[in-house]
C-alpha atoms as a PDB file:
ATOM      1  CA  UNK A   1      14.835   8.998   4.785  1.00  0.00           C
ATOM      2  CA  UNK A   2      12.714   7.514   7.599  1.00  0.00           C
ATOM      3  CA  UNK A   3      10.767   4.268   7.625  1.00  0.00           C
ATOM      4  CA  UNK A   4       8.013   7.262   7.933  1.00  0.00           C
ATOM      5  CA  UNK A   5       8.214   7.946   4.030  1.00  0.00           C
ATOM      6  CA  UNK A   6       6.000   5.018   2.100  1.00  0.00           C
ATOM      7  CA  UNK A   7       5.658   7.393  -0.742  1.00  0.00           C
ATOM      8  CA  UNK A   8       1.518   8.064  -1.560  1.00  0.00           C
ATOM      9  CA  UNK A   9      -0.089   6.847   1.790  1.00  0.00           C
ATOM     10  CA  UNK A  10      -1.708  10.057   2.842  1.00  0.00           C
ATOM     11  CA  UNK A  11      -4.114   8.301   5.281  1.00  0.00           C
ATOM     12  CA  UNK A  12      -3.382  10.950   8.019  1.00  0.00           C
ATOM     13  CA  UNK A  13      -3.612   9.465  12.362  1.00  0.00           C
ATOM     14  CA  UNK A  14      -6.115   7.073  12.973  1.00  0.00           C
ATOM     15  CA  UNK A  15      -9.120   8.462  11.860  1.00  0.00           C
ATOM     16  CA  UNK A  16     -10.619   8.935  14.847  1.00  0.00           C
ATOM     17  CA  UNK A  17      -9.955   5.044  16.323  1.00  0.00           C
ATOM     18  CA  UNK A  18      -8.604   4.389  19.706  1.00  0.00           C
ATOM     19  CA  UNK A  19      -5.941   1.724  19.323  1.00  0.00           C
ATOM     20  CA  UNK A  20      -5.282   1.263  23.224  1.00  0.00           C
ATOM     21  CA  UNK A  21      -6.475  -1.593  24.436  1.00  0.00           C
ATOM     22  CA  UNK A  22      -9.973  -2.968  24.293  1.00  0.00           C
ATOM     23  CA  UNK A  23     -13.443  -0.942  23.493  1.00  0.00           C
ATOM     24  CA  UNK A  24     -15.500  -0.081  25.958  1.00  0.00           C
ATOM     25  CA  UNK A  25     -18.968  -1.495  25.566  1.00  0.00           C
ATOM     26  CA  UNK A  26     -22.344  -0.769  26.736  1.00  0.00           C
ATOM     27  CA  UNK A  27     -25.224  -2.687  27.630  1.00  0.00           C
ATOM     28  CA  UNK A  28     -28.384  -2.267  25.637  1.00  0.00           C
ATOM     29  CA  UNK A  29     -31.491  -4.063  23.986  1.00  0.00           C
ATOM     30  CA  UNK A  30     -32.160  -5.363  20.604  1.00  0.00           C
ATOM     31  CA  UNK A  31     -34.918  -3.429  18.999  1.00  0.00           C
ATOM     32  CA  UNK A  32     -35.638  -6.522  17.295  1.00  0.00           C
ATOM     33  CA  UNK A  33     -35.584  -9.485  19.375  1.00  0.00           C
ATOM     34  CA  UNK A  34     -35.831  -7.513  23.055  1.00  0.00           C
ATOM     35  CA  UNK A  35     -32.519  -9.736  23.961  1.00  0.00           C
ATOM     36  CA  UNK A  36     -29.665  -7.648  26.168  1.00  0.00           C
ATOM     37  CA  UNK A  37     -26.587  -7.272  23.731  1.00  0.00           C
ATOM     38  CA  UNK A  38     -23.145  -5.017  24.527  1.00  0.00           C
ATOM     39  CA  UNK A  39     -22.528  -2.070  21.603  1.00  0.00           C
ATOM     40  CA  UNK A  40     -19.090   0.008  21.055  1.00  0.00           C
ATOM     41  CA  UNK A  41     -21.023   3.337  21.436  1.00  0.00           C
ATOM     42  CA  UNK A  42     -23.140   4.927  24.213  1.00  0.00           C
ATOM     43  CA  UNK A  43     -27.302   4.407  22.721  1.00  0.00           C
ATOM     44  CA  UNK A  44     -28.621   7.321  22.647  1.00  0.00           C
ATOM     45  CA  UNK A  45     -32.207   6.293  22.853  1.00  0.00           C
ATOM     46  CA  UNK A  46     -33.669   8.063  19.742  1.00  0.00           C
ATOM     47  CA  UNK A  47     -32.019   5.244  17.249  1.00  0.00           C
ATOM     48  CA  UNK A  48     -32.896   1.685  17.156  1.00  0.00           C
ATOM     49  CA  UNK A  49     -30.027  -0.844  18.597  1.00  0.00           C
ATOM     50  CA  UNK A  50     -30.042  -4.210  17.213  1.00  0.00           C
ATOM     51  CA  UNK A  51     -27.822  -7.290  17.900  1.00  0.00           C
ATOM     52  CA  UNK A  52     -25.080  -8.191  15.698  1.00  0.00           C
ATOM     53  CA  UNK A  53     -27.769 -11.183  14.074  1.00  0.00           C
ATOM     54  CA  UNK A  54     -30.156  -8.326  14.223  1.00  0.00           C
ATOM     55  CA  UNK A  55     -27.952  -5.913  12.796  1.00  0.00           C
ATOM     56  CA  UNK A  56     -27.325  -8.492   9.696  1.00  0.00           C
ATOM     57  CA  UNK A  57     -30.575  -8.175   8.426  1.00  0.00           C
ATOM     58  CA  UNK A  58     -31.188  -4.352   8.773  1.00  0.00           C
ATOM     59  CA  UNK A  59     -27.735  -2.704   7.204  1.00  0.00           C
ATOM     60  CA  UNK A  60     -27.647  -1.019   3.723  1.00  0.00           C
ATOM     61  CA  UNK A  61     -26.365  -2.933   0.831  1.00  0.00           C
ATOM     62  CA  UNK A  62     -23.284  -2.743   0.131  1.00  0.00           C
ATOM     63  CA  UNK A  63     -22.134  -1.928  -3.585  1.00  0.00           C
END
């Protein structure tokens, strides 16, 4: 029996997550107060990018 087996914790690899080191962010605007602000992803121009204050006010509610 390896330290492998926690019996039930079918989670599966990562999910998709790089866990090597730091993410590499991009520059972009907030389409709410115009100020520069770095994001985890590449924009791809056809969503809105907003700050992490900006970002705050525009996320769905969580339940």
């Amino acid at each position: 029996m390896g330290f492998n087996d926690r019996g039930g914790n079918s989670r599966g690899g990562g999910g998709g997550f790089r866990s090597s080191g730091p993410r590499e962010m991009h520059k972009a605007t907030c389409a709410d107060c115009k100020q520069e602000t770095e994001v985890p992803f590449v924009p791809s121009g056809d969503r809105p990018v907003y700050c992490r204050e900006c970002y705050q006010k525009h996320r769905p509610a969580r339940y």
